[in-house]
C-alpha atoms as a PDB file:
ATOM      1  CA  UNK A   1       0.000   0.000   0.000  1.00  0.00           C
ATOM      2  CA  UNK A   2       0.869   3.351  -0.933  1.00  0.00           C
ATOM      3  CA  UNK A   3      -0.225   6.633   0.772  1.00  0.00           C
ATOM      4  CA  UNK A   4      -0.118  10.244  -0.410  1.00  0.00           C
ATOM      5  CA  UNK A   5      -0.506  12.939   1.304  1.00  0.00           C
ATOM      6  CA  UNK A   6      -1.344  16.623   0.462  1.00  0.00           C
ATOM      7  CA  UNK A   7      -0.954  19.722   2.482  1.00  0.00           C
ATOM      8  CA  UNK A   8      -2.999  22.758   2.119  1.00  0.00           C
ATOM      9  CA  UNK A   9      -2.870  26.178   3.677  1.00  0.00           C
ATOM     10  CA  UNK A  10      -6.380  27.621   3.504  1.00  0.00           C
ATOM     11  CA  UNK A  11      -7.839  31.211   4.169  1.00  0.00           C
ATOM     12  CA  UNK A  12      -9.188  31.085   7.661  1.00  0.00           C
ATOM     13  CA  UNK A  13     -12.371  32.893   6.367  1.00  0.00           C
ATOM     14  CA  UNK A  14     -13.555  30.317   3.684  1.00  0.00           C
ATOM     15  CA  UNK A  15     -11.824  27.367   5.409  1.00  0.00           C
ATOM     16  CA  UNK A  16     -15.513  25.629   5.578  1.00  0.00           C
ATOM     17  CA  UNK A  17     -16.573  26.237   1.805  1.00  0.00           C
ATOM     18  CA  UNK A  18     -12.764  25.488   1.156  1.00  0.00           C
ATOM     19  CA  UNK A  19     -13.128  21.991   2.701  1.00  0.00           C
ATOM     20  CA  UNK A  20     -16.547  21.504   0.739  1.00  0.00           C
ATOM     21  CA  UNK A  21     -14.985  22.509  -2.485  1.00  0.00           C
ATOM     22  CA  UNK A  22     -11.493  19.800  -1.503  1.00  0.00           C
ATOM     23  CA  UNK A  23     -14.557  17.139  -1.382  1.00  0.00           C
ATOM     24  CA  UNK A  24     -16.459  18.230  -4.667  1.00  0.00           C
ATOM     25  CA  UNK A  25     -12.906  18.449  -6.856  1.00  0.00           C
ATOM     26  CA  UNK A  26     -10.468  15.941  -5.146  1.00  0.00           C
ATOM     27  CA  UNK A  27     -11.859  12.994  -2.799  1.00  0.00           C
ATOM     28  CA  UNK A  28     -14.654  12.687  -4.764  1.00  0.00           C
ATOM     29  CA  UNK A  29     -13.109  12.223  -7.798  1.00  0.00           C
ATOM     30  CA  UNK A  30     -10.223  10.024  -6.744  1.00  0.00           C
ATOM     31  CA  UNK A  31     -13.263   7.515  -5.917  1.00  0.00           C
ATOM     32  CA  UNK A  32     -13.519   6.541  -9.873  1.00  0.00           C
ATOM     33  CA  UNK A  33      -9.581   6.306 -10.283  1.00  0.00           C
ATOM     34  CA  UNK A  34      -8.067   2.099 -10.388  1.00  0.00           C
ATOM     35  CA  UNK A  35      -6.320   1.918  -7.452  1.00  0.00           C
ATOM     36  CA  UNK A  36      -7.467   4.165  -5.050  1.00  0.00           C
ATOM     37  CA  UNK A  37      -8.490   2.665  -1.630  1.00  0.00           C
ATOM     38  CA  UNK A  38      -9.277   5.408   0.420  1.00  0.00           C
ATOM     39  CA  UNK A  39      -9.112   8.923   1.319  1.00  0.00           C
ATOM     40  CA  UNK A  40      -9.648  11.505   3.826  1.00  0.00           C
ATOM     41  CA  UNK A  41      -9.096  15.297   5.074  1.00  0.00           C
ATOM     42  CA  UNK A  42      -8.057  16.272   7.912  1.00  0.00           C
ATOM     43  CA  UNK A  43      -8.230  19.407   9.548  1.00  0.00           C
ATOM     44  CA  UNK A  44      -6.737  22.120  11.954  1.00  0.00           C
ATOM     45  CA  UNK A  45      -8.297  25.196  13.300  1.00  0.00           C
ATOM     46  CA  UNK A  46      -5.482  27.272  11.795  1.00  0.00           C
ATOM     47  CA  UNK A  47      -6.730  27.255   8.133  1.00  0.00           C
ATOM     48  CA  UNK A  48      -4.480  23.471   7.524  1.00  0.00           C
ATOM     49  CA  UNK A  49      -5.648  20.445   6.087  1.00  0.00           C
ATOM     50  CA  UNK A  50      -3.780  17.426   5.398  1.00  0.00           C
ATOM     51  CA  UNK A  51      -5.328  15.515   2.565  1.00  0.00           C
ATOM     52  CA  UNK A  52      -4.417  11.786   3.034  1.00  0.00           C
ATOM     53  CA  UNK A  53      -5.047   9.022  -0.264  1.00  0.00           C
ATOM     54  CA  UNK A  54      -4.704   5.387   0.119  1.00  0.00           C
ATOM     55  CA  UNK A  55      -3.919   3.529  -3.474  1.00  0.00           C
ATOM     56  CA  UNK A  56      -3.202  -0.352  -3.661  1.00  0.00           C
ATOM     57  CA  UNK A  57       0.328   0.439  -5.340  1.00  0.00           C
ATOM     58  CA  UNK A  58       2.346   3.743  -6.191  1.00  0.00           C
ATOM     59  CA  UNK A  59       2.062   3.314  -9.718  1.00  0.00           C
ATOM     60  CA  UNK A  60      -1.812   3.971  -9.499  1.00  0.00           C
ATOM     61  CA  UNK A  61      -1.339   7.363  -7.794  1.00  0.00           C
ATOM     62  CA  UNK A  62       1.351   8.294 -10.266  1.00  0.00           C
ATOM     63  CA  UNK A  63      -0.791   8.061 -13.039  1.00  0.00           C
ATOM     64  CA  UNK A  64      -3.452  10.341 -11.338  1.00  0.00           C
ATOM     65  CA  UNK A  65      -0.337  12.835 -10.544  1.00  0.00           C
ATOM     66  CA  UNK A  66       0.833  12.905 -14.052  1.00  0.00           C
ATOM     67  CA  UNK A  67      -2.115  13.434 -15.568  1.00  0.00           C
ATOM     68  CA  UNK A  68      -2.983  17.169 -14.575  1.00  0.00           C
ATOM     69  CA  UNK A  69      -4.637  16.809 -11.385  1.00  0.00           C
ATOM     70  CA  UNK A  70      -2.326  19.623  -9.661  1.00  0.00           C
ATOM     71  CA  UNK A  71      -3.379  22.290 -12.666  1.00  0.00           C
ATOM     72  CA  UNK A  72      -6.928  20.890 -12.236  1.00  0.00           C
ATOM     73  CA  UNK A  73      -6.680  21.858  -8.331  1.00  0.00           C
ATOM     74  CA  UNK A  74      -5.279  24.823  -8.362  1.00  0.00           C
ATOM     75  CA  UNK A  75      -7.585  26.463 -10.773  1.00  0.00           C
ATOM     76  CA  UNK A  76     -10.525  24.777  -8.805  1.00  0.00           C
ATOM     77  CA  UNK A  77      -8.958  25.779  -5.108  1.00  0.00           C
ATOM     78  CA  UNK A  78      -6.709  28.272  -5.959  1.00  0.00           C
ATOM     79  CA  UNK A  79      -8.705  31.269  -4.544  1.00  0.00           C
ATOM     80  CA  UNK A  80      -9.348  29.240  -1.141  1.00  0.00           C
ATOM     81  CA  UNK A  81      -5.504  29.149  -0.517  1.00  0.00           C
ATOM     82  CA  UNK A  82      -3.031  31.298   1.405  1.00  0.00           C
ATOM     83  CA  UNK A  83      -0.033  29.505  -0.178  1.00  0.00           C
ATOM     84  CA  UNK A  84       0.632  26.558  -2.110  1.00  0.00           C
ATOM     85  CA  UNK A  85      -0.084  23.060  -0.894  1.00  0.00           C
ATOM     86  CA  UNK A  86       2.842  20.616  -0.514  1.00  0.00           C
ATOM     87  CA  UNK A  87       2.703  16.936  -1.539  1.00  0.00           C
ATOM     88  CA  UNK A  88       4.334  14.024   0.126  1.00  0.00           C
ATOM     89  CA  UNK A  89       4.179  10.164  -0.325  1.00  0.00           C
ATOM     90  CA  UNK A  90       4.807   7.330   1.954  1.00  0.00           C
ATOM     91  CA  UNK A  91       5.006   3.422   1.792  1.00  0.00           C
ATOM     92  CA  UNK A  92       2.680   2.083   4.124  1.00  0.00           C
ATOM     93  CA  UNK A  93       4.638  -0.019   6.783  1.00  0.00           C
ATOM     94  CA  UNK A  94       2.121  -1.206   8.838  1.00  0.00           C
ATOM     95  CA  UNK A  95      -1.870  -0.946   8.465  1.00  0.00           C
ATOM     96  CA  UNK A  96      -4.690  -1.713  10.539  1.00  0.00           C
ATOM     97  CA  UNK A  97      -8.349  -0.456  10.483  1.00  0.00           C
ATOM     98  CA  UNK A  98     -10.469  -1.713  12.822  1.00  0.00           C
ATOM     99  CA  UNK A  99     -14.611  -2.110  11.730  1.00  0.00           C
ATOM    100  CA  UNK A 100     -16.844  -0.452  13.541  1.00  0.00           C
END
């Protein structure tokens, strides 16, 4: 497993309707791609968010990377931001969810 993480720095005034719009262009979106297991937002009441993804190999987020997603964000959550978000990816070493 693969994970891939996203920071953003939003405006503290449209933090909420920033979130909303992370939803509408990003998580729900990454749904549909091959590969993707998972994904969630995080937040911080200072305007952060970490954006997490889960994907069944590297190579699947890769392709979702290299095909214009960053241009696709920016122009959708460009105006939300105070700076530019900064990416990071991991290999998952250990993983356990427990059901509910």
């Amino acid at each position: 497993m693969y994970v891939a993480t996203m920071t953003y720095y939003f405006k503290r005034d449209r933090f909420d309707e920033a979130c909303e719009k992370w939803y509408e262009v990003v998580l729900s979106k990454l749904v549909e791609k091959e590969g993707f297991a998972g994904g969630m937002l995080l937040t911080r009441p200072d305007g952060r968010a970490l954006g997490i993804g889960f994907w069944d190999d590297r190579k699947f987020a890769d392709e979702v990377m290299s095909s214009g997603i960053m241009k696709t964000l920016m122009k959708d959550l460009g105006d939300y931001m105070e700076k530019n978000p900064h990416h990071e990816d991991y290999e998952v070493k250990y993983y356990e969810l427990r059901e509910t």
